[in-house]
N, C-alpha and C. Protein backbone atom coordinates (compact mmCIF):
# COMPACT_ATOMS: atom_id res chain seq x y z
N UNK A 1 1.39 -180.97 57.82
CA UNK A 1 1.30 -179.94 56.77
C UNK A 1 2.50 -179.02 56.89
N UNK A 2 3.02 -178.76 55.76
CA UNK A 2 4.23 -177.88 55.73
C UNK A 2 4.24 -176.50 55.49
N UNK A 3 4.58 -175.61 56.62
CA UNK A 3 3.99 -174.23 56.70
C UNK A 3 4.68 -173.56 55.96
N UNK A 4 4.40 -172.43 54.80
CA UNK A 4 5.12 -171.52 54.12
C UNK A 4 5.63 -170.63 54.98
N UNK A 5 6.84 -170.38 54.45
CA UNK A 5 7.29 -168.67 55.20
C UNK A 5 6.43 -167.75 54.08
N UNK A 6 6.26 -166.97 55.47
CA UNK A 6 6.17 -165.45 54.30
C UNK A 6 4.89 -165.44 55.28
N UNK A 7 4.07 -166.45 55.30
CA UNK A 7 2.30 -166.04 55.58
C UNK A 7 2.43 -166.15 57.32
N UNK A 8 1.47 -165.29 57.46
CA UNK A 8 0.68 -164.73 58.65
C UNK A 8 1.74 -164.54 59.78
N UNK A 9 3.12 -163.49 59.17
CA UNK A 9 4.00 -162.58 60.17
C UNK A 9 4.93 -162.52 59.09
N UNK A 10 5.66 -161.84 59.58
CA UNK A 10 6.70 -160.97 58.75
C UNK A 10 8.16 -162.02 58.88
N UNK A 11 8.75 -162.56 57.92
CA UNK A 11 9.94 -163.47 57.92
C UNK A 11 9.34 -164.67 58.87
N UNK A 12 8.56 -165.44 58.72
CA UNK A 12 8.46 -166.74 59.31
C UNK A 12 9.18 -167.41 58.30
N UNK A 13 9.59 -168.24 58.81
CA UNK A 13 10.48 -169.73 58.22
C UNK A 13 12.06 -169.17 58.64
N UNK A 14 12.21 -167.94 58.90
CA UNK A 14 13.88 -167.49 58.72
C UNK A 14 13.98 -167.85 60.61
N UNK A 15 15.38 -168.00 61.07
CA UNK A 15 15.30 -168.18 62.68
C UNK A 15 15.17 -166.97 62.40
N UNK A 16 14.38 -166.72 64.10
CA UNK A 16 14.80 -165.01 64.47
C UNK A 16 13.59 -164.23 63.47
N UNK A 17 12.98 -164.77 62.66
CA UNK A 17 11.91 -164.02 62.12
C UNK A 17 12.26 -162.74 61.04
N UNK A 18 13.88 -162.90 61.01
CA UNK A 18 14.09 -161.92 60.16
C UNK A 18 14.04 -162.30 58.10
N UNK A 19 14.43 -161.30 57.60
CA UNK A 19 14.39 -161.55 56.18
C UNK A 19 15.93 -162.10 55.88
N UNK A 20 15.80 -162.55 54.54
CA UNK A 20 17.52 -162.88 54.00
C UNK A 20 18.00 -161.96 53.71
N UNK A 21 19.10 -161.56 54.00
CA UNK A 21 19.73 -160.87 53.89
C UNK A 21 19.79 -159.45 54.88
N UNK A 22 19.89 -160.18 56.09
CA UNK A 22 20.10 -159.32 57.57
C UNK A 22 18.93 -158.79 57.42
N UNK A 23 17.95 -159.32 57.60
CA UNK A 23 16.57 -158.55 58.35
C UNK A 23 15.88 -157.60 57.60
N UNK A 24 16.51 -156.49 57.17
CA UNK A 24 15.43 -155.25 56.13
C UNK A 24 15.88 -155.41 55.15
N UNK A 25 14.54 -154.34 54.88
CA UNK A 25 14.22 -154.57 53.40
C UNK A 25 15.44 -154.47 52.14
N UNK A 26 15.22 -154.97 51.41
CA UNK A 26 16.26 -154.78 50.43
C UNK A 26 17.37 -155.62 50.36
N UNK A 27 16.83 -157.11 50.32
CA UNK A 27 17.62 -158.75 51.33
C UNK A 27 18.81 -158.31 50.06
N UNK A 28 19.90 -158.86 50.23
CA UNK A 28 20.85 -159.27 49.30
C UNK A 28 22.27 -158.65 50.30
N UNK A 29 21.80 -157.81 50.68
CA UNK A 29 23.11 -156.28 51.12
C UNK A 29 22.67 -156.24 52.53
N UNK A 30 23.93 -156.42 53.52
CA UNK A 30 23.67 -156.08 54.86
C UNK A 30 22.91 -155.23 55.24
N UNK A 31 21.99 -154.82 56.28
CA UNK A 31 21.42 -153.78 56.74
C UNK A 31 20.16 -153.12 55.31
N UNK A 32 20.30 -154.27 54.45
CA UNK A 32 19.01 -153.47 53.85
C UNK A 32 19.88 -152.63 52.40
N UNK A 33 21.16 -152.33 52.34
CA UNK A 33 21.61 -151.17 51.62
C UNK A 33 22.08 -152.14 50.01
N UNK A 34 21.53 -151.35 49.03
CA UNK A 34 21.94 -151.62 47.96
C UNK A 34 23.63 -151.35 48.00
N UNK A 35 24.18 -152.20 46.24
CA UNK A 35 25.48 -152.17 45.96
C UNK A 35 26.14 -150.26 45.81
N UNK A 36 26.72 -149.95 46.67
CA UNK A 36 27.53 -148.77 46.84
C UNK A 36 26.59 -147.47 47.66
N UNK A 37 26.37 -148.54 49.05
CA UNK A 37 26.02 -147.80 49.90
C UNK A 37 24.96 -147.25 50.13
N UNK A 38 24.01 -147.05 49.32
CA UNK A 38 22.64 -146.53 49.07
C UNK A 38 22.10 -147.54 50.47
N UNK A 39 20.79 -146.99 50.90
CA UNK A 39 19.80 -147.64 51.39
C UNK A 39 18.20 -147.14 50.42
N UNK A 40 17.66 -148.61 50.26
CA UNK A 40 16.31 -147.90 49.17
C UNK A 40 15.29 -147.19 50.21
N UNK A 41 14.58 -146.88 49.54
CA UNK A 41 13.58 -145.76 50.18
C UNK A 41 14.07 -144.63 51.28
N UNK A 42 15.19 -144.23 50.65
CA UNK A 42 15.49 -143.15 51.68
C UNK A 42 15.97 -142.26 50.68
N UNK A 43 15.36 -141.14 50.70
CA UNK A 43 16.03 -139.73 50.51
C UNK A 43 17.18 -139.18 50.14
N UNK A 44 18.75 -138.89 49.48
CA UNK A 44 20.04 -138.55 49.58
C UNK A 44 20.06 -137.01 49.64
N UNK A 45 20.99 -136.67 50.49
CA UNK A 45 21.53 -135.14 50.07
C UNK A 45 21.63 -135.00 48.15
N UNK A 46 21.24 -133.59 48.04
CA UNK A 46 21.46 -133.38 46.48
C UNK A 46 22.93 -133.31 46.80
N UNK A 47 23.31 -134.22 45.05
CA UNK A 47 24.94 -134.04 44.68
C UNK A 47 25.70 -132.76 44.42
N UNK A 48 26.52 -132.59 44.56
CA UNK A 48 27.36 -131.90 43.85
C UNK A 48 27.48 -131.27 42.51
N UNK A 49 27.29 -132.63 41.65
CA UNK A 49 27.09 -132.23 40.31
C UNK A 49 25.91 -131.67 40.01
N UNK A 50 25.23 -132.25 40.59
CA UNK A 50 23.52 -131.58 40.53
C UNK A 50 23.52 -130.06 40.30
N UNK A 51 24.16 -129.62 41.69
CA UNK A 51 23.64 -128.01 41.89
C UNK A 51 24.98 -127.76 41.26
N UNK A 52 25.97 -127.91 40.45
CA UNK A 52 26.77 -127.31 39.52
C UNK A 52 26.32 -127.52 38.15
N UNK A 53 25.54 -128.46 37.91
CA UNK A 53 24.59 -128.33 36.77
C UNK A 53 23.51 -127.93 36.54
N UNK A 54 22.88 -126.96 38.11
CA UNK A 54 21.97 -126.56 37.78
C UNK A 54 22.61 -124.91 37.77
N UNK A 55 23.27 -124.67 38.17
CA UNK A 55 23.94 -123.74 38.52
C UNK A 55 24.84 -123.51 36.87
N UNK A 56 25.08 -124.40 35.83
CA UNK A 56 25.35 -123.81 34.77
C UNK A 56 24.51 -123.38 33.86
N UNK A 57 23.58 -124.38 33.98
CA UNK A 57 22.43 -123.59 32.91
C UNK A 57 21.54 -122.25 33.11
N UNK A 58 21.85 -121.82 34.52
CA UNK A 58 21.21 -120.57 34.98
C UNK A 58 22.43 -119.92 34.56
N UNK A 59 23.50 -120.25 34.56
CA UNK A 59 24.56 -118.96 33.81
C UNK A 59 24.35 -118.90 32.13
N UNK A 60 24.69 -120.06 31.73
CA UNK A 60 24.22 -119.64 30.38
C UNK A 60 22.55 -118.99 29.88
N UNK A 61 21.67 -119.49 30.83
CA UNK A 61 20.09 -118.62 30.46
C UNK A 61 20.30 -116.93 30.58
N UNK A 62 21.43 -116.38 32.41
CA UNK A 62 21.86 -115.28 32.09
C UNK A 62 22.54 -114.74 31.21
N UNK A 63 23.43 -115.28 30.54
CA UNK A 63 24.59 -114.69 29.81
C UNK A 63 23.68 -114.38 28.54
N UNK A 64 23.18 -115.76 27.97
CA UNK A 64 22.19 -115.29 26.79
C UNK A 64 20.98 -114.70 26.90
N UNK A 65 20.69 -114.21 27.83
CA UNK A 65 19.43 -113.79 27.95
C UNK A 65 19.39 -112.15 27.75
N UNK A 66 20.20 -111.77 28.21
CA UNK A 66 20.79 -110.17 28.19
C UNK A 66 20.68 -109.80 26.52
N UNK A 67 21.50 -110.06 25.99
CA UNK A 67 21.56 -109.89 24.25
C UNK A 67 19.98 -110.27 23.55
N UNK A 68 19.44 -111.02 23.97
CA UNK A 68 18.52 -111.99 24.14
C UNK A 68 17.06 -110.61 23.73
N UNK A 69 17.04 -109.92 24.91
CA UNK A 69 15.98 -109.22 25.93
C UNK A 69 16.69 -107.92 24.82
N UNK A 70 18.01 -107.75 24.37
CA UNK A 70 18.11 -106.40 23.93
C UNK A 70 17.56 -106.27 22.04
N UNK A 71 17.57 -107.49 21.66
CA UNK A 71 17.09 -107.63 20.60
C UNK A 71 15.59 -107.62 20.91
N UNK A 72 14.66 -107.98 21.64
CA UNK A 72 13.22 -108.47 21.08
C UNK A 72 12.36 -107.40 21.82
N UNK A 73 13.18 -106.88 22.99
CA UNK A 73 12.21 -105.56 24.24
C UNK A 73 13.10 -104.64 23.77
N UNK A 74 14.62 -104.79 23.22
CA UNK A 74 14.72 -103.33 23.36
C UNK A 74 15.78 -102.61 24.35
N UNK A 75 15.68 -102.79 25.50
CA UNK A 75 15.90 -102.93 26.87
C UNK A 75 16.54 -103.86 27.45
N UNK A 76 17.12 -104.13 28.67
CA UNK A 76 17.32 -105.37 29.67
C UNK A 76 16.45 -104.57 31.15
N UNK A 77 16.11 -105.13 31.83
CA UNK A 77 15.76 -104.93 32.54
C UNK A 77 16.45 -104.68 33.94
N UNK A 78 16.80 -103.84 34.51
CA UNK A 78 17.90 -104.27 35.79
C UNK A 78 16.92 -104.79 37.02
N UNK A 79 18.01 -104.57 37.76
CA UNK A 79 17.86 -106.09 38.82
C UNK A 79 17.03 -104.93 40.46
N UNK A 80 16.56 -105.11 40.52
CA UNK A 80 15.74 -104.09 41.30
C UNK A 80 16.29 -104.71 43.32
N UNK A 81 15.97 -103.70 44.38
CA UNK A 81 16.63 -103.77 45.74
C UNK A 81 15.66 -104.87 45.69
N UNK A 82 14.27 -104.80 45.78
CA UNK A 82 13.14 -105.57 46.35
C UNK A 82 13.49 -107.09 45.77
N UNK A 83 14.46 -107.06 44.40
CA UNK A 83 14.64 -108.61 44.68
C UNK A 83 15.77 -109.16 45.36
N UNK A 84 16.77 -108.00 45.33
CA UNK A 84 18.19 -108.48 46.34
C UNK A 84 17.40 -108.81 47.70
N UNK A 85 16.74 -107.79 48.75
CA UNK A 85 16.01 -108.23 49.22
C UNK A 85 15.19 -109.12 49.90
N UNK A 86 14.20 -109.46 48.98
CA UNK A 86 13.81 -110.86 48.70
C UNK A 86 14.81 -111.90 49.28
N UNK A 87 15.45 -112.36 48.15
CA UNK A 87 16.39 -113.34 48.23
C UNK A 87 17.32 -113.51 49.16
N UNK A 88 17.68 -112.45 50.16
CA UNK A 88 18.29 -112.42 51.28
C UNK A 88 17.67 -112.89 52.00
N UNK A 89 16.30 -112.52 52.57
CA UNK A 89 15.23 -112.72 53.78
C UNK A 89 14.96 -113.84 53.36
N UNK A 90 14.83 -114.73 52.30
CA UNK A 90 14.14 -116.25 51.74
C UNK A 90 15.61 -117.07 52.54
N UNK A 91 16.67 -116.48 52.12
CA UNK A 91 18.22 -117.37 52.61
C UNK A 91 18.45 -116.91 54.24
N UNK A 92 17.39 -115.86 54.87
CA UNK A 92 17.48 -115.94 56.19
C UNK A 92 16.53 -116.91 56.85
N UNK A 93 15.60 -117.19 56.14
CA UNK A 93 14.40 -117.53 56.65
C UNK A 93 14.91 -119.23 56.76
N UNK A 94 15.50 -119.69 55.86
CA UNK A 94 15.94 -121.11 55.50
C UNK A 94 16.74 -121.23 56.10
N UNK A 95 17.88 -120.32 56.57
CA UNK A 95 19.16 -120.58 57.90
C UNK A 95 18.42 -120.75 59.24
N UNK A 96 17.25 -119.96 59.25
CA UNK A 96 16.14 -120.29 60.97
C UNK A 96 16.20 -121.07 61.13
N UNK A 97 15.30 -122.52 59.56
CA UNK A 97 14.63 -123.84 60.10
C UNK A 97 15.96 -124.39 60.11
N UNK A 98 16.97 -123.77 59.40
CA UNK A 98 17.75 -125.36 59.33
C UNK A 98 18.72 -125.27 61.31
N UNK A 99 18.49 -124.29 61.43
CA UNK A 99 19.34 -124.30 62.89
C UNK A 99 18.30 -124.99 63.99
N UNK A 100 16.83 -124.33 63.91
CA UNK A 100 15.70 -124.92 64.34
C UNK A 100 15.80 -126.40 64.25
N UNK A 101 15.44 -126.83 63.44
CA UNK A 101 15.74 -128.31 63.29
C UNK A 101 16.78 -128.63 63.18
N UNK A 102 18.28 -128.52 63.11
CA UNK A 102 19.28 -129.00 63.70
C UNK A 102 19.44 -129.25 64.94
N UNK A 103 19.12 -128.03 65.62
CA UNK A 103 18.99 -128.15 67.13
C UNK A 103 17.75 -129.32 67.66
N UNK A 104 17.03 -129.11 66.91
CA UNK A 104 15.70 -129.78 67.83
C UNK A 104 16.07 -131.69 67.24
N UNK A 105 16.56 -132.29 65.70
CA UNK A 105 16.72 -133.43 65.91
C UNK A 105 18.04 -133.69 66.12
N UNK A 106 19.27 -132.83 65.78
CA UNK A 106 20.82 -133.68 65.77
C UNK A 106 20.96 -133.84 67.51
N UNK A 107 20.90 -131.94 67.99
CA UNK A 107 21.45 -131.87 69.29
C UNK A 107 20.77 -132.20 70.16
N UNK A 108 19.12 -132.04 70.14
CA UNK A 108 18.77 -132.49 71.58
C UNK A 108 17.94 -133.72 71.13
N UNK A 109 18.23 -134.45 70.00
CA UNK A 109 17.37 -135.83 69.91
C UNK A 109 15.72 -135.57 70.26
N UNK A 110 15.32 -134.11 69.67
CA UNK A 110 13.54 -134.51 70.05
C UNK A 110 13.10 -134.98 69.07
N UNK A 111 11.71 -135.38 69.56
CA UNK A 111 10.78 -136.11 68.65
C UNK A 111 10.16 -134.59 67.32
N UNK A 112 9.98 -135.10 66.59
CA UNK A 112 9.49 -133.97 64.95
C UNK A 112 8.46 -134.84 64.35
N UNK A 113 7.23 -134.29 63.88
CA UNK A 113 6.47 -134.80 62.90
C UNK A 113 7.14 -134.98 61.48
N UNK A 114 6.55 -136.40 61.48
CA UNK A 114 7.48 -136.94 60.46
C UNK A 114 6.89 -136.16 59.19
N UNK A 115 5.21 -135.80 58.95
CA UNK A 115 4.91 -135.15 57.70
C UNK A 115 6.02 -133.48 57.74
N UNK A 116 6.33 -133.27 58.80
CA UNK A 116 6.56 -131.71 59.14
C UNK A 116 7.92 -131.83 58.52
N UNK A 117 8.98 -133.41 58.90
CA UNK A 117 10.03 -133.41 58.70
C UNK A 117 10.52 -133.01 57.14
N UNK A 118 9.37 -134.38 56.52
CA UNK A 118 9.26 -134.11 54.96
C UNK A 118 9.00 -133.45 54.32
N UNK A 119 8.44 -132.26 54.82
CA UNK A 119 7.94 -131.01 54.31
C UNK A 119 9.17 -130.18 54.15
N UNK A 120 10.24 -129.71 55.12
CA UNK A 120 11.22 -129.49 55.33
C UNK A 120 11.67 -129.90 54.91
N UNK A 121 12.33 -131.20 54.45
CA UNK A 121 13.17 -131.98 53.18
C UNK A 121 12.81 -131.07 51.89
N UNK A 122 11.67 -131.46 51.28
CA UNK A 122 11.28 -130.95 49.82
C UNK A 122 11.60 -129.44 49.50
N UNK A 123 11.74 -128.75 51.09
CA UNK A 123 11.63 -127.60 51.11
C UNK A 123 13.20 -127.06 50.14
N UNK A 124 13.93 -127.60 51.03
CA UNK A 124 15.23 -127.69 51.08
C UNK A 124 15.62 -128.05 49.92
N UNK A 125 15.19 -128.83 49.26
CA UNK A 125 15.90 -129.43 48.00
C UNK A 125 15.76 -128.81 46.65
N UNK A 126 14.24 -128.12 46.96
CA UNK A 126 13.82 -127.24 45.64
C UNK A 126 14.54 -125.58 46.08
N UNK A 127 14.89 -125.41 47.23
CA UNK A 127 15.41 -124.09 47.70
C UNK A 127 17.09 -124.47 47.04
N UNK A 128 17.74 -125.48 47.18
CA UNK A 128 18.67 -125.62 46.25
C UNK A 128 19.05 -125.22 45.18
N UNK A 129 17.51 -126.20 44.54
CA UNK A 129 17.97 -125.74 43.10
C UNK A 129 17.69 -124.12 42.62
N UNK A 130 16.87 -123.95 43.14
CA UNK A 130 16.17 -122.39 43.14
C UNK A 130 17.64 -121.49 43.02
N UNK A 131 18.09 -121.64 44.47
CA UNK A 131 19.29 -120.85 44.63
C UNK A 131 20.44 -120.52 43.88
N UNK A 132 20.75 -122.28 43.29
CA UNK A 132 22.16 -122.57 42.41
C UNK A 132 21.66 -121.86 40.51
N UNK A 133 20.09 -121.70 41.03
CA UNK A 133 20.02 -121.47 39.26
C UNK A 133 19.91 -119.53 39.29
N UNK A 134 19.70 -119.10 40.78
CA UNK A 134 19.44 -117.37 40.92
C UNK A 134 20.95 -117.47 40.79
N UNK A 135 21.91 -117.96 41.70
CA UNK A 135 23.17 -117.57 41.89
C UNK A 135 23.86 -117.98 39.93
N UNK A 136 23.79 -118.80 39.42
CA UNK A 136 23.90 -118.92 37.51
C UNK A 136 23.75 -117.59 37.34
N UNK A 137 22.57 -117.51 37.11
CA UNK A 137 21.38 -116.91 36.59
C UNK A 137 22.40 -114.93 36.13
N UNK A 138 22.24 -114.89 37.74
CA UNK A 138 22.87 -113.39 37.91
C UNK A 138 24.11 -113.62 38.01
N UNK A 139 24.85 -114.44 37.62
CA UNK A 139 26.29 -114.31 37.31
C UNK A 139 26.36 -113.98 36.07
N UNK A 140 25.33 -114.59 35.25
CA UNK A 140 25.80 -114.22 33.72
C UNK A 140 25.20 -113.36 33.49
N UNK A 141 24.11 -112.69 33.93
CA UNK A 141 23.71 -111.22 33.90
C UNK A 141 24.70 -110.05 34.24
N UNK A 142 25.79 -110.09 35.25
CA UNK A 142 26.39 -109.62 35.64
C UNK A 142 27.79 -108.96 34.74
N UNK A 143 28.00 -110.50 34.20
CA UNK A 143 29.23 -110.32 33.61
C UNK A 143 29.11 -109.60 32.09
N UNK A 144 28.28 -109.00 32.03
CA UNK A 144 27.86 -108.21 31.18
C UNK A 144 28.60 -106.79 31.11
N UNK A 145 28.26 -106.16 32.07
CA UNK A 145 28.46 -105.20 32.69
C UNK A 145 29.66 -104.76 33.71
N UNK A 146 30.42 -105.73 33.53
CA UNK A 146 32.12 -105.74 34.22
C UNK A 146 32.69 -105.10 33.68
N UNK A 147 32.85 -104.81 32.25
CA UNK A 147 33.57 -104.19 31.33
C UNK A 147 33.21 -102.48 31.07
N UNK A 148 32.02 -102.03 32.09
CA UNK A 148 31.64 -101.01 32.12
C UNK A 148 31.20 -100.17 33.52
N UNK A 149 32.34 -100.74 34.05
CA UNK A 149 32.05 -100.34 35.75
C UNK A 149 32.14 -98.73 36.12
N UNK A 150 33.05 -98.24 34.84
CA UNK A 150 33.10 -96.41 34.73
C UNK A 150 31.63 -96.20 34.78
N UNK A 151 30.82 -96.82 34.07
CA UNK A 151 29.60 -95.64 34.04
C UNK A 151 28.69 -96.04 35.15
N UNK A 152 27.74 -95.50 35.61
CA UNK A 152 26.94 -95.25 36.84
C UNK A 152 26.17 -96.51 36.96
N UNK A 153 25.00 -96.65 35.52
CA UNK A 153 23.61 -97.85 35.16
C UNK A 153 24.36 -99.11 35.19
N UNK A 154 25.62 -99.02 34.32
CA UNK A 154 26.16 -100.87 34.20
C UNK A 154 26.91 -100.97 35.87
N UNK A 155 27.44 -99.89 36.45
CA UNK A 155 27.98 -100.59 37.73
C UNK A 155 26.90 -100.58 38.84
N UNK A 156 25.50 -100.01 38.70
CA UNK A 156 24.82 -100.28 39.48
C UNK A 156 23.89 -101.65 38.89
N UNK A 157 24.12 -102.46 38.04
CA UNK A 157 23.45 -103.55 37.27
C UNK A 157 24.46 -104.38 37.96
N UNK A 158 25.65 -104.41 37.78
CA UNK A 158 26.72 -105.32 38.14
C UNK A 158 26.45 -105.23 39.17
N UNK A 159 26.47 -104.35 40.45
CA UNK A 159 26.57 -104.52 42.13
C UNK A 159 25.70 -105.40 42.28
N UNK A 160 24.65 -104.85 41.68
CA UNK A 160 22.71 -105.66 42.60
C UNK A 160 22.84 -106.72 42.03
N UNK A 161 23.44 -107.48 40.52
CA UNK A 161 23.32 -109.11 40.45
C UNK A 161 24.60 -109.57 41.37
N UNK A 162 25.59 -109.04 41.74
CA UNK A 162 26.43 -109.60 42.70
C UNK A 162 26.64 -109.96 43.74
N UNK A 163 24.96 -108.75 44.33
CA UNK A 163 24.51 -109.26 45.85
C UNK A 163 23.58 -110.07 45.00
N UNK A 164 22.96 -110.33 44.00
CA UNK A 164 21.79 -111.54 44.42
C UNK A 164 22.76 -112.64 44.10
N UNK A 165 23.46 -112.67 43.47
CA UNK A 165 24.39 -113.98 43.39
C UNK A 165 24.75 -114.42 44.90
N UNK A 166 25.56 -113.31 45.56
CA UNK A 166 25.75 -113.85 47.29
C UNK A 166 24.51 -114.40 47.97
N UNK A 167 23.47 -113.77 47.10
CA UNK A 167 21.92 -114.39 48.07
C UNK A 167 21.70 -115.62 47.41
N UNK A 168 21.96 -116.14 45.95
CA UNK A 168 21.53 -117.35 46.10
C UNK A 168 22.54 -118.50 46.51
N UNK A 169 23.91 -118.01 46.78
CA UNK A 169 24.69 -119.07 47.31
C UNK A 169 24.21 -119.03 49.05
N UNK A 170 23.67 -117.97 49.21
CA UNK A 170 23.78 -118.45 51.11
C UNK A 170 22.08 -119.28 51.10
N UNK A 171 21.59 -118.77 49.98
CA UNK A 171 20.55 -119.72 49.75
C UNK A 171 20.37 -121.14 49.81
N UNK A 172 21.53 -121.45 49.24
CA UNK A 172 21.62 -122.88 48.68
C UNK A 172 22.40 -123.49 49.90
N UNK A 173 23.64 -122.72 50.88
CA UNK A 173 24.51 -123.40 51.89
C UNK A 173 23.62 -123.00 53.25
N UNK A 174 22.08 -122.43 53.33
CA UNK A 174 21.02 -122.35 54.25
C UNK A 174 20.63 -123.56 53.89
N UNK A 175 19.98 -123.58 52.61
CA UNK A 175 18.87 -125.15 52.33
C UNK A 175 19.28 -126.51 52.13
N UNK A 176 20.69 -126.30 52.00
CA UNK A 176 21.88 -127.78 52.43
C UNK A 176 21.69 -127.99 53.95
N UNK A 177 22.06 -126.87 54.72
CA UNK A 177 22.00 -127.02 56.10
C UNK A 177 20.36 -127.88 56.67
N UNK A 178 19.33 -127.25 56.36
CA UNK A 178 18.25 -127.62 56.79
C UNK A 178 18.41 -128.86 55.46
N UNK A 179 18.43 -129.70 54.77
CA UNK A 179 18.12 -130.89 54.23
C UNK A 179 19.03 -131.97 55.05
N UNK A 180 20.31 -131.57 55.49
CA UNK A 180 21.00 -132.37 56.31
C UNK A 180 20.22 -132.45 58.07
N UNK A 181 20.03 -131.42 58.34
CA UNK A 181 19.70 -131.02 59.59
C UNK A 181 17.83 -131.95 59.99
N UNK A 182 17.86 -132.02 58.53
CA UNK A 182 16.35 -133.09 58.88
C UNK A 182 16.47 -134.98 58.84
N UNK A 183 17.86 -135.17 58.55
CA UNK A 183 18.06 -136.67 59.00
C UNK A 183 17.79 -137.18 60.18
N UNK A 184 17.13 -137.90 60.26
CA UNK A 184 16.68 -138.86 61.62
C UNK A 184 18.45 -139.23 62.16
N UNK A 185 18.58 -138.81 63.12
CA UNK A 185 19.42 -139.73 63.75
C UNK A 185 19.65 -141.38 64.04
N UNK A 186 20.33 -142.00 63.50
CA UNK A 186 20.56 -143.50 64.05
C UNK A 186 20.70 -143.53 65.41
N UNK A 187 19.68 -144.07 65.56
CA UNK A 187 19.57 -145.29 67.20
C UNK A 187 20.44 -146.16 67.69
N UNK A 188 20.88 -146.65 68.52
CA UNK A 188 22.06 -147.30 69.33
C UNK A 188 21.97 -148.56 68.19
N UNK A 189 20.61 -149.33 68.47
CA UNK A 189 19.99 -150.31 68.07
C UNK A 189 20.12 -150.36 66.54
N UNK A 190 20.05 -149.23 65.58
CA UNK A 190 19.95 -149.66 63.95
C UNK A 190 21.74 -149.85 64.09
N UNK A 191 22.29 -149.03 64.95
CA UNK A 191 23.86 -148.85 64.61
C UNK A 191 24.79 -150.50 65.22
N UNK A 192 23.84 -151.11 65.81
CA UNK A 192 24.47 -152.49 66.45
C UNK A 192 24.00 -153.90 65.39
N UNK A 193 22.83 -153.39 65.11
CA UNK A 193 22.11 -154.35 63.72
C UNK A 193 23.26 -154.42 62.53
N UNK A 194 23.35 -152.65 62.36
CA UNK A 194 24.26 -152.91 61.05
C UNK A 194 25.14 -153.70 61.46
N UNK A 195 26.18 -153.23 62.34
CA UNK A 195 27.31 -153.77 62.37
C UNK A 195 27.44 -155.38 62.76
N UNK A 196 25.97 -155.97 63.29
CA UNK A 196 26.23 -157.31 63.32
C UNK A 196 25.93 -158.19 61.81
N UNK A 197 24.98 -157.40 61.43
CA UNK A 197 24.96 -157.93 59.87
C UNK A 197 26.43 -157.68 58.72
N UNK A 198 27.22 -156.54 59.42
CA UNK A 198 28.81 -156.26 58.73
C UNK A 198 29.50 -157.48 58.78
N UNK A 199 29.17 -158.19 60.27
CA UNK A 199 30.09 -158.36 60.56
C UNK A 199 30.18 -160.29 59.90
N UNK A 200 28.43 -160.77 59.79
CA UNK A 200 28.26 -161.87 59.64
C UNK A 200 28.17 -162.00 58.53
N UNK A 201 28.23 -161.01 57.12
CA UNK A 201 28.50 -160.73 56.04
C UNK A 201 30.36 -160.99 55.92
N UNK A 202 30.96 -160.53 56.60
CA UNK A 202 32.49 -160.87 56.59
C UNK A 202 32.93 -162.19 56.82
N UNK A 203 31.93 -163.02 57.71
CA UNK A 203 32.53 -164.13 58.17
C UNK A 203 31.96 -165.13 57.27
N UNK A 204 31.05 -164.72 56.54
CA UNK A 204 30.49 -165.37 55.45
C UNK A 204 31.58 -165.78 54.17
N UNK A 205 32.63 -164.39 53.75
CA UNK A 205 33.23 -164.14 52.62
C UNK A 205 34.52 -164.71 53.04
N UNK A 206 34.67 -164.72 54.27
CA UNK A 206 36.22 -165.60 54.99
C UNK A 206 36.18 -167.15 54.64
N UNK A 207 35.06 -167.69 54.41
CA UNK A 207 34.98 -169.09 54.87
C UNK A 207 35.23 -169.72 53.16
């Protein structure tokens, strides 16, 4: 009788028990990684463009929002200490974990709950966007009031969105820190896999 691969263990029929295409998941691409480096089911740092696109539409919501608020209230509202504040102690609090957990998985390789890890990921990523759209946000609130730095109300409107703008950029270069700072480190072992699957992928394309 002729035994299928696949049934009752993981890569039977392959030598070595592994899958096609070097062993994990995602056969086609050495080591598991889709075309341009990706690996599936894993997580990426947010892009670049990301938090500069999130970071424009919080400037334009400020910029129009001002004219916005003076037509329908009347008023604008200024920017009060308790939220500069705020937003400082939220971008201190996020520089803790990310040094916390830098230290505890890059430098000393300890063990972390993996739900705890992921918790910390999500944390990080929505503290991003949070940040890049406060730091928008009160830029275009701000620039309102540049043109009127003589009088007392518009240069105390301009100062306080200029510190919350500084609070949501240390916001966002705190919650980068802790989203990087929660990568698992590679093992001797995933880092010798790849490179033997690099390498039998090359000798494949030579022949």
């Amino acid at each position: 009788m002729t035994q299928q691969p696949g049934r009752g263990g993981l890569g039977r029929g392959q030598p070595g028990g592994r899958r096609p295409g070097g062993g994990r998941p995602g056969g086609g691409q050495p080591g598991g990684r889709r075309p341009g480096g990706e690996e599936p089911g894993r997580l990426h740092p947010t892009r670049l463009r990301t938090l500069f696109a999130v970071a424009a539409a919080g400037l334009v919501l400020g910029w129009f929002g001002v004219p916005l608020l003076r037509q329908t209230a009347g008023s604008v509202p200024a920017v009060p200490w308790t939220s500069v504040g705020t937003l400082m102690f939220a971008a201190a609090v996020l520089g803790g974990m990310a040094w916390q957990t830098w230290w505890r998985l890059q430098r000393n390789r300890r063990w972390m709950d993996p739900q705890r890890a992921v918790n910390f990921l999500v944390l990080a990523k929505a503290s991003i966007v949070v940040g890049a759209l406060v730091a928008g946000g009160y830029t275009g609130y701000g620039l309102h009031y540049v043109d009127d730095l003589a009088y007392d109300a518009p240069a105390q409107r301009a100062l306080r969105s200029g510190l919350a703008v500084v609070a949501g950029v240390l916001i966002v270069a705190a919650a980068s820190w802790l989203e990087r700072a929660c990568k698992v480190p590679e093992s001797p072992d995933d880092s010798d896999d790849d490179a033997d699957s690099d390498r039998g992928e090359s000798g494949r394309r030579t022949r």
